[in-house]
N, C-alpha and C. Protein backbone atom coordinates (compact mmCIF):
# COMPACT_ATOMS: atom_id res chain seq x y z
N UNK A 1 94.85 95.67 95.95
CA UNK A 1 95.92 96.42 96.57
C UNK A 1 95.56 97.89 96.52
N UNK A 2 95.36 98.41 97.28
CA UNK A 2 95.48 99.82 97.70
C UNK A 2 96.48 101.02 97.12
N UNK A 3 96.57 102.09 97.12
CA UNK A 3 97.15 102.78 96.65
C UNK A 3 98.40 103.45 97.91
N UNK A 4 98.27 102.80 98.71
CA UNK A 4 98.91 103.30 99.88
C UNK A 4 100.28 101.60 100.04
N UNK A 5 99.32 100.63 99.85
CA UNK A 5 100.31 99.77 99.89
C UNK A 5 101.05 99.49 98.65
N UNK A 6 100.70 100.06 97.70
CA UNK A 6 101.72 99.93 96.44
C UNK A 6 102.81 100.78 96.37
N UNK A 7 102.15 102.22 97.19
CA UNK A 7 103.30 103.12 97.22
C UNK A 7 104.71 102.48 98.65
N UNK A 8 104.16 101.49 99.56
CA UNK A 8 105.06 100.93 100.23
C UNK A 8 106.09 100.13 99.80
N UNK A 9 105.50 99.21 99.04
CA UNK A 9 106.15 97.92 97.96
C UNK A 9 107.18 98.64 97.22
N UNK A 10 106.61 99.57 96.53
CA UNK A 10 107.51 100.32 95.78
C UNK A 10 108.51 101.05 96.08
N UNK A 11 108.48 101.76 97.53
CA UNK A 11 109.86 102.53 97.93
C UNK A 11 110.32 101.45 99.10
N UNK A 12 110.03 100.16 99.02
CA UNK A 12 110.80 99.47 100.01
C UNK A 12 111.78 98.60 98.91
N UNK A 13 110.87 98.39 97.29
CA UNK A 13 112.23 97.86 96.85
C UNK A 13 113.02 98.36 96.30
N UNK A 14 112.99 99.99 96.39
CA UNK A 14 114.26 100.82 95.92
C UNK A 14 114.79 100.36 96.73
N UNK A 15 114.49 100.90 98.27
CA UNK A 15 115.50 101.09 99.53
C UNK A 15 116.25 99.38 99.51
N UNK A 16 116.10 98.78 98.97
CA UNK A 16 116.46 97.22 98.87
C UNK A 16 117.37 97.27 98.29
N UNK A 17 117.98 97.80 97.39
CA UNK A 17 118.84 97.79 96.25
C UNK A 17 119.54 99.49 96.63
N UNK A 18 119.51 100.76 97.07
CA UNK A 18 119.79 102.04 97.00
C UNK A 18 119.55 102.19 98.62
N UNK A 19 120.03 101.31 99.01
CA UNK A 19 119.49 101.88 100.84
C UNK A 19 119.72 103.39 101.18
N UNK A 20 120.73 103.75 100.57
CA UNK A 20 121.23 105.20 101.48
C UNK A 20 120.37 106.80 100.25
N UNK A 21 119.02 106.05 99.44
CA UNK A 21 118.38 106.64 98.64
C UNK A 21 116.87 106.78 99.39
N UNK A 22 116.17 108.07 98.87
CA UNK A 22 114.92 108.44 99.84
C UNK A 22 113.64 108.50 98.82
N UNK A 23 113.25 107.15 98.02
CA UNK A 23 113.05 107.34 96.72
C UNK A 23 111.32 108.29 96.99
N UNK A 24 111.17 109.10 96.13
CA UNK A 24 109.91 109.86 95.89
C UNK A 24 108.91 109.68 95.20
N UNK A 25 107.69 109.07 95.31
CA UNK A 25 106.86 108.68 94.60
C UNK A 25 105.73 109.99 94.09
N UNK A 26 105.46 110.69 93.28
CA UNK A 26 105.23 111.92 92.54
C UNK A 26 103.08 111.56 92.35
N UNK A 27 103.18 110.36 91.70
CA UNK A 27 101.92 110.13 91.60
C UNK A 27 101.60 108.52 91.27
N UNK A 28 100.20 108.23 92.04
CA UNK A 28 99.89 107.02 91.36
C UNK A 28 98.73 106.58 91.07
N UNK A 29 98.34 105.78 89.98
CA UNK A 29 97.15 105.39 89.33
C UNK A 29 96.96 104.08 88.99
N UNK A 30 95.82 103.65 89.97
CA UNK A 30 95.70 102.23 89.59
C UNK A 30 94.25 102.54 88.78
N UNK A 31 94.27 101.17 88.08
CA UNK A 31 92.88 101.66 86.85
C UNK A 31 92.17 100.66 87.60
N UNK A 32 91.13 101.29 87.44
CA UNK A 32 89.94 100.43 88.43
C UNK A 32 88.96 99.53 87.13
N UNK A 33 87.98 98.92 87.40
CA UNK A 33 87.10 98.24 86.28
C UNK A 33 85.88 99.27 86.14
N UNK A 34 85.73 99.46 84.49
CA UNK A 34 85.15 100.81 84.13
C UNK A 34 83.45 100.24 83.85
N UNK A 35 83.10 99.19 84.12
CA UNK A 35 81.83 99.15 83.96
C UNK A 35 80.69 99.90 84.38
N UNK A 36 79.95 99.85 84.00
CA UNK A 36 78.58 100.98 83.78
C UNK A 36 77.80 100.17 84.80
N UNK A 37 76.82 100.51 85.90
CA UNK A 37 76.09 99.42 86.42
C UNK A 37 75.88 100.01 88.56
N UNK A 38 75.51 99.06 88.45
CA UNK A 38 75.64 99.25 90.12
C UNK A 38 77.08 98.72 90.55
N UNK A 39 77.41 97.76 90.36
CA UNK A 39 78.97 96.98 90.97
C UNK A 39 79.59 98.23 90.73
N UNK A 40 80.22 99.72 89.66
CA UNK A 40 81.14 100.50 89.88
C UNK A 40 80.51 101.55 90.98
N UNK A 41 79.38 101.66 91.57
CA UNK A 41 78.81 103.01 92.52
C UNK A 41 78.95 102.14 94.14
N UNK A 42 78.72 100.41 93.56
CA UNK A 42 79.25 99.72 95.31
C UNK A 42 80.87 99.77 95.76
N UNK A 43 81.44 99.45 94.79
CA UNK A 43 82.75 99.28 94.97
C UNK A 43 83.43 98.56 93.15
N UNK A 44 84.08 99.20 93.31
CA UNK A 44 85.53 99.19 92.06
C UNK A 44 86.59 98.24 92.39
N UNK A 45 87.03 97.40 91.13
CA UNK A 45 87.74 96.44 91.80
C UNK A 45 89.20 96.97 90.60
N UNK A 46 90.07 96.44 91.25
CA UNK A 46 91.47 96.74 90.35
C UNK A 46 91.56 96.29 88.81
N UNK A 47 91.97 96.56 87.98
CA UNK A 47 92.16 95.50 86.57
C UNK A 47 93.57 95.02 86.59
N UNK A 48 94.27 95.00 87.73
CA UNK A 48 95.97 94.83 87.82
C UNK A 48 96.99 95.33 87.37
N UNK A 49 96.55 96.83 87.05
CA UNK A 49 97.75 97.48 86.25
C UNK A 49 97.51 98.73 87.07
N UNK A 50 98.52 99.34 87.18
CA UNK A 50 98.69 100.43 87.93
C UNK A 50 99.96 101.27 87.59
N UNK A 51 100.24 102.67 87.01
CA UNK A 51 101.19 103.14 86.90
C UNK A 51 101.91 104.43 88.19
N UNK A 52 102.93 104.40 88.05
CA UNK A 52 103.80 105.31 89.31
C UNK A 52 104.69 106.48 88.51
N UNK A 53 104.69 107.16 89.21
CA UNK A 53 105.63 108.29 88.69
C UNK A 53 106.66 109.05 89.73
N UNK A 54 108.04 108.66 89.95
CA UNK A 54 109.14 108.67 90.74
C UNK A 54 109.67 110.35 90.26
N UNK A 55 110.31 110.62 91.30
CA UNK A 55 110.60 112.17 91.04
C UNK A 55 112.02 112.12 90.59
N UNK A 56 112.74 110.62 90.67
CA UNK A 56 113.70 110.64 89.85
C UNK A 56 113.71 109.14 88.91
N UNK A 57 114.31 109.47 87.78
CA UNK A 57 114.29 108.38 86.79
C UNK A 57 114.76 107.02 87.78
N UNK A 58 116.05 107.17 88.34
CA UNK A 58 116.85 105.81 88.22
C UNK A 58 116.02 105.63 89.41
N UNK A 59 115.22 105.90 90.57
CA UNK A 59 114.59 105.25 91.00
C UNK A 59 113.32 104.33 90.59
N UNK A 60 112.83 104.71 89.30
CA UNK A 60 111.97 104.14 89.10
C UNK A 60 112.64 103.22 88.15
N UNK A 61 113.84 103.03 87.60
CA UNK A 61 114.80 101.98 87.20
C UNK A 61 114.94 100.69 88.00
N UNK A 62 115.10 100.97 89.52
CA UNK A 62 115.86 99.99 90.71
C UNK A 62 114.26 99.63 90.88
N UNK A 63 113.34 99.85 91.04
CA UNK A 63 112.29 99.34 91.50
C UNK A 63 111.48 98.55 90.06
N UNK A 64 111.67 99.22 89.05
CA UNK A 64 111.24 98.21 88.09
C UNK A 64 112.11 97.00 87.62
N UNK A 65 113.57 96.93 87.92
CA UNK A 65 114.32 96.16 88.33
C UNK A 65 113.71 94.74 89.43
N UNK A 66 113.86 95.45 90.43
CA UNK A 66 113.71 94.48 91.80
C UNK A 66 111.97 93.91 91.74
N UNK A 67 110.95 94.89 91.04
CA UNK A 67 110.11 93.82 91.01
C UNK A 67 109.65 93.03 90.12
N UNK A 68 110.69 93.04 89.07
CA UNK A 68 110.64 92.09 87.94
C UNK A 68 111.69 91.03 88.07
N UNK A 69 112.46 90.90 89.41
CA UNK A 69 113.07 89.86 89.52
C UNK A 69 114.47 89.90 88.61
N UNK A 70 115.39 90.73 88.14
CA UNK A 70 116.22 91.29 87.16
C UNK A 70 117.10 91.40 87.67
């Protein structure tokens, strides 16, 4: 997943739950696999964790909400 489509996922499931909210995504970091070698200079693959940083708290409340199924 991309860093462009996580930032989609993420302000579509505020707007899911806060429709009339314009949620702001501040910054994001997905951690890539840190190996030493040729595979990190061809291409980097995700390790599945990725953190976000919302310019307001309770948005990043409703979205850690809605994608934990809560």
């Amino acid at each position: 997943m991309t860093e462009k489509q996580l930032k989609k996922l993420c302000i579509d499931a505020v707007i899911s739950r806060a429709t009339k909210q314009k949620p702001v995504i501040r910054q994001i970091k997905i951690l890539k696999d840190g190996r030493k070698g040729k595979a990190t200079q061809e291409k980097q693959f995700s390790r599945g964790v990725a953190f976000l940083e919302f310019s307001e708290h309770q948005h990043a409340l409703v979205a850690l909400r809605v994608l934990n199924n809560n």
